[in-house]
N, C-alpha and C. Protein backbone atom coordinates (compact mmCIF):
# COMPACT_ATOMS: atom_id res chain seq x y z
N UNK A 1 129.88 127.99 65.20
CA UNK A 1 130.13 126.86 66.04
C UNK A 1 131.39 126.18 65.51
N UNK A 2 132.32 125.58 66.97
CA UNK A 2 133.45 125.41 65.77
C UNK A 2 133.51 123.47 66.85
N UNK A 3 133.91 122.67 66.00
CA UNK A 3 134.71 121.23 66.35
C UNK A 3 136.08 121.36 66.42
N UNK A 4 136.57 121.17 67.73
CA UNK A 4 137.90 121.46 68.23
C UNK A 4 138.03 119.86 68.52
N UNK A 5 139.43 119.15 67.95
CA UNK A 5 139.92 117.85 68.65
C UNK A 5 140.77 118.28 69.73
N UNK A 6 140.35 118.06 70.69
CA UNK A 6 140.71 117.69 72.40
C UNK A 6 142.21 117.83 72.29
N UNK A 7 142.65 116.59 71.96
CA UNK A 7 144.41 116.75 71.85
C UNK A 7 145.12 117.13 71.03
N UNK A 8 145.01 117.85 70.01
CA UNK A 8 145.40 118.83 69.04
C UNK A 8 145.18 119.82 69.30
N UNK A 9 143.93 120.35 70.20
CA UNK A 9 143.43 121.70 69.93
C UNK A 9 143.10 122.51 68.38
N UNK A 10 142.63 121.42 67.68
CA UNK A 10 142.55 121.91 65.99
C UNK A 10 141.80 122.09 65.75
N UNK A 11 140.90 123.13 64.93
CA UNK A 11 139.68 123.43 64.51
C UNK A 11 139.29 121.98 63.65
N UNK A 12 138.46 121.37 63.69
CA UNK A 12 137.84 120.02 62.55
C UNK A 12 136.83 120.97 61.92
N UNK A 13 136.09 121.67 62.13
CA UNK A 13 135.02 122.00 61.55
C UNK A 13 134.32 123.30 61.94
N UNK A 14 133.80 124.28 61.14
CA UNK A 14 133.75 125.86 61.61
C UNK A 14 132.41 125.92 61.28
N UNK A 15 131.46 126.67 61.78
CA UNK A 15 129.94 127.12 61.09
C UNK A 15 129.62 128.11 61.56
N UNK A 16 128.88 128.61 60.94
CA UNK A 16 128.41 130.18 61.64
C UNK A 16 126.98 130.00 61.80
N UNK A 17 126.21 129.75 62.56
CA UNK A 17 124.76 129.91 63.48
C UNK A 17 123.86 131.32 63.20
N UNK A 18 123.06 131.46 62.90
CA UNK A 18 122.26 132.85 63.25
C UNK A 18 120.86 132.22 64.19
N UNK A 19 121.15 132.92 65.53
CA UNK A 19 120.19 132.84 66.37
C UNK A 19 118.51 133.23 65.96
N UNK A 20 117.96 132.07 65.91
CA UNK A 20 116.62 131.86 65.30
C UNK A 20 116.01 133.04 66.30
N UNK A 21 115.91 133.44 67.10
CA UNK A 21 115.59 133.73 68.35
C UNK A 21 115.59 135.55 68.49
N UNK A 22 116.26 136.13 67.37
CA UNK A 22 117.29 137.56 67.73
C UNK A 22 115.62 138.52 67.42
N UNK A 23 114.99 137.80 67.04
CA UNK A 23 113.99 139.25 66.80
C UNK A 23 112.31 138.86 67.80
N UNK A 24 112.71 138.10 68.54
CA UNK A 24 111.70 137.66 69.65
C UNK A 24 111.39 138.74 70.82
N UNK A 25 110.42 139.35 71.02
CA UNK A 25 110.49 140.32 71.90
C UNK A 25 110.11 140.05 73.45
N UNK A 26 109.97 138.84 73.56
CA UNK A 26 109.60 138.30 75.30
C UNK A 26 110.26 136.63 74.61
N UNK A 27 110.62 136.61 76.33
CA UNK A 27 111.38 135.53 76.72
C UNK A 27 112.53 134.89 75.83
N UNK A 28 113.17 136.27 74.85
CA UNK A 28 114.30 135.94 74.93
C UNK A 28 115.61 135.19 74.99
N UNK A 29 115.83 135.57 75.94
CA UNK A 29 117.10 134.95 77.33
C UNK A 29 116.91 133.00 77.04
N UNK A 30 115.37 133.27 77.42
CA UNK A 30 115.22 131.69 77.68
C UNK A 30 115.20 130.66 76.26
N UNK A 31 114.36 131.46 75.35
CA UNK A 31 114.62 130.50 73.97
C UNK A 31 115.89 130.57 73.26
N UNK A 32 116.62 131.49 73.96
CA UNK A 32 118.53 130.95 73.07
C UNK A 32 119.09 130.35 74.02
N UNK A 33 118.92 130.04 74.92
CA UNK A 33 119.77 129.31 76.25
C UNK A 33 119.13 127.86 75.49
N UNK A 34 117.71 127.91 75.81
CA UNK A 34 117.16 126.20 75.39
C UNK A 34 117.62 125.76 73.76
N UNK A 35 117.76 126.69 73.27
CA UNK A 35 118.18 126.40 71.74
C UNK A 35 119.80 126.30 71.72
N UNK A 36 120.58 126.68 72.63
CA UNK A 36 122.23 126.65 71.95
C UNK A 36 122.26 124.99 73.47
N UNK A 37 121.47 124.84 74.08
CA UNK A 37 121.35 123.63 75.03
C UNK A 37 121.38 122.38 74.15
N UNK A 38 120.69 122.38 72.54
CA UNK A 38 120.35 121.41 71.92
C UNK A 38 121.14 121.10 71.40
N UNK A 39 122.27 122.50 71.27
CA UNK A 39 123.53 121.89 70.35
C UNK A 39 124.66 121.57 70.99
N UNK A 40 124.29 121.01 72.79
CA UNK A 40 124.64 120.39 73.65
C UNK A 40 126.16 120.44 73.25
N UNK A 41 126.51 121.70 73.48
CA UNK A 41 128.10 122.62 73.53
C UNK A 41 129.01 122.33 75.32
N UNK A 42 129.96 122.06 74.88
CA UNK A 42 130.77 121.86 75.67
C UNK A 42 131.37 123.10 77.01
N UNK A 43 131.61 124.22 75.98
CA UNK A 43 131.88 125.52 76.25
C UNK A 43 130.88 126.88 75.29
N UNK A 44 130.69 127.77 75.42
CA UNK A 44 130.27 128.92 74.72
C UNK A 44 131.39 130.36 75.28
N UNK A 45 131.64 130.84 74.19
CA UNK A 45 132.61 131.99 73.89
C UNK A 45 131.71 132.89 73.74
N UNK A 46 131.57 134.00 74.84
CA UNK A 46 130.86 135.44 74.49
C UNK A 46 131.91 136.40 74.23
N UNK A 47 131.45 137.14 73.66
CA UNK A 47 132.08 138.84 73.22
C UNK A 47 132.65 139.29 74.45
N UNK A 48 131.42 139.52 75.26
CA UNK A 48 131.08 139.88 76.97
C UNK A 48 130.66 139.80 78.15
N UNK A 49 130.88 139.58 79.20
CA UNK A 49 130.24 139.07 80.15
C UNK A 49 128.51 139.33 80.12
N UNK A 50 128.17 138.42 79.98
CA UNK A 50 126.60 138.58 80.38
C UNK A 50 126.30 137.68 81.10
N UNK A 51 124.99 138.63 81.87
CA UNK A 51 124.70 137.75 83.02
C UNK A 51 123.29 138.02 82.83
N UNK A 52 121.98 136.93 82.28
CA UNK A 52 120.92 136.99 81.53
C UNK A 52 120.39 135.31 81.75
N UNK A 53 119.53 135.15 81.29
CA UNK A 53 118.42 133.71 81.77
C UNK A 53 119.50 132.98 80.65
N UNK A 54 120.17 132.97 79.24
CA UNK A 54 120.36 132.02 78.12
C UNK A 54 121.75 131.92 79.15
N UNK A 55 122.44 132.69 79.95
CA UNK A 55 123.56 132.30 80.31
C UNK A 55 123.78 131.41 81.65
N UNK A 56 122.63 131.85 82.39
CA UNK A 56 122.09 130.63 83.55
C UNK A 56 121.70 129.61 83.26
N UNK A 57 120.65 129.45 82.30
CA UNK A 57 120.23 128.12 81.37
C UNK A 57 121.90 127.45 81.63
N UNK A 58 122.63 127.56 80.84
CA UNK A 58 123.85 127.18 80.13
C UNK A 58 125.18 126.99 81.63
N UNK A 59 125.08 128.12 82.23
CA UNK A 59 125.65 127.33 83.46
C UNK A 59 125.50 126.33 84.34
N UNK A 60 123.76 126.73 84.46
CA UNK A 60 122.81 125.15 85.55
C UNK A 60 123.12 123.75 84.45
N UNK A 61 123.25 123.97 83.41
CA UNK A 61 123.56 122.36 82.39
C UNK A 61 125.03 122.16 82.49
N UNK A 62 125.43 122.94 83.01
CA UNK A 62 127.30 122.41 83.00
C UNK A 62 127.94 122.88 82.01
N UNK A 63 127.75 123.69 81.35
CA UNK A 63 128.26 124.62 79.97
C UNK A 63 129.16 125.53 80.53
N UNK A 64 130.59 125.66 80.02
CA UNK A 64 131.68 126.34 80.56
C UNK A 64 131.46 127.72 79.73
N UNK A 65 131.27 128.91 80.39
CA UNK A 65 131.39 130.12 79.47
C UNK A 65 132.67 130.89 79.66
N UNK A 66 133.42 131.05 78.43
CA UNK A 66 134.29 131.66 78.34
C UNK A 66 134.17 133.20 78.01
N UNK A 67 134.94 133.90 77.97
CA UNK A 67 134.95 135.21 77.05
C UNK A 67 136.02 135.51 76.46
N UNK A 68 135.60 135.65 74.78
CA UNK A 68 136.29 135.89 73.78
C UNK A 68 137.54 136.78 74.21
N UNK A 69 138.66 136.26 73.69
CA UNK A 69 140.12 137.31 73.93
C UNK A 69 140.66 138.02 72.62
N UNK A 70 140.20 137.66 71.84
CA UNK A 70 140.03 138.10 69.98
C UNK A 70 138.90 138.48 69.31
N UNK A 71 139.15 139.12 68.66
CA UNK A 71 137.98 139.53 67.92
C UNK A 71 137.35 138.98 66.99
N UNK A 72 137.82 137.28 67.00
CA UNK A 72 137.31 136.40 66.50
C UNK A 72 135.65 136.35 66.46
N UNK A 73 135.36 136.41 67.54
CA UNK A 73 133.70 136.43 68.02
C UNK A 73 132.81 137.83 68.02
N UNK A 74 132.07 137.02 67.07
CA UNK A 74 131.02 138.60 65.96
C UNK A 74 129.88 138.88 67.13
N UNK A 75 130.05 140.05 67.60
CA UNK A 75 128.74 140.49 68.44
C UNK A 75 127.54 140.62 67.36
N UNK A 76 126.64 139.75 67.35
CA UNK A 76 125.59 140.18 65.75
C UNK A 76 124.12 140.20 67.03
C-alpha cells in the first residue's frame, strides 16, 4: 500500500499487505474486496485485468482500478 501526496505525486509512505484472505477456499472474491474496502483506498493497481466479486465490491464503492504498467506490482 503506498501514500501518494496529491500535488507532488510523491510516495509519503510504502507497505506491503499480505492478503489475510489468499488461502480461503469459498467466498473469496468477497472477503478481499470487503477487506481492501476497510483500507478505504482511493485507487487499487492490479497486475491484470480482473473481473471477479473483490473487483465489483471495489468498483460499486467508487474505487478507481488501475492496471499496473511496471513490474512494480507483485502478483503473490
Amino acid at each position: 500500500m503506498e501514500t501518494i501526496e496529491r500535488v507532488s505525486n510523491k510516495i509519503i509512505r510504502e507497505e506491503n499487505l499480505q492478503n489475510p484472505y489468499w488461502q480461503a477456499e469459498t467466498r473469496r472474491g468477497f472477503l478481499v474486496g470487503k477487506w481492501l474496502l476497510e483500507l478505504k483506498p482511493d485507487q487499487v493497481v492490479l497486475p491484470r485485468d480482473k473481473e471477479g466479486t473483490a473487483a465489483a465490491l471495489l468498483k460499486e464503492a467508487g474505487v478507481e482500478i488501475k492496471l499496473a504498467k511496471n513490474a512494480k506490482v507483485k502478483n503473490v
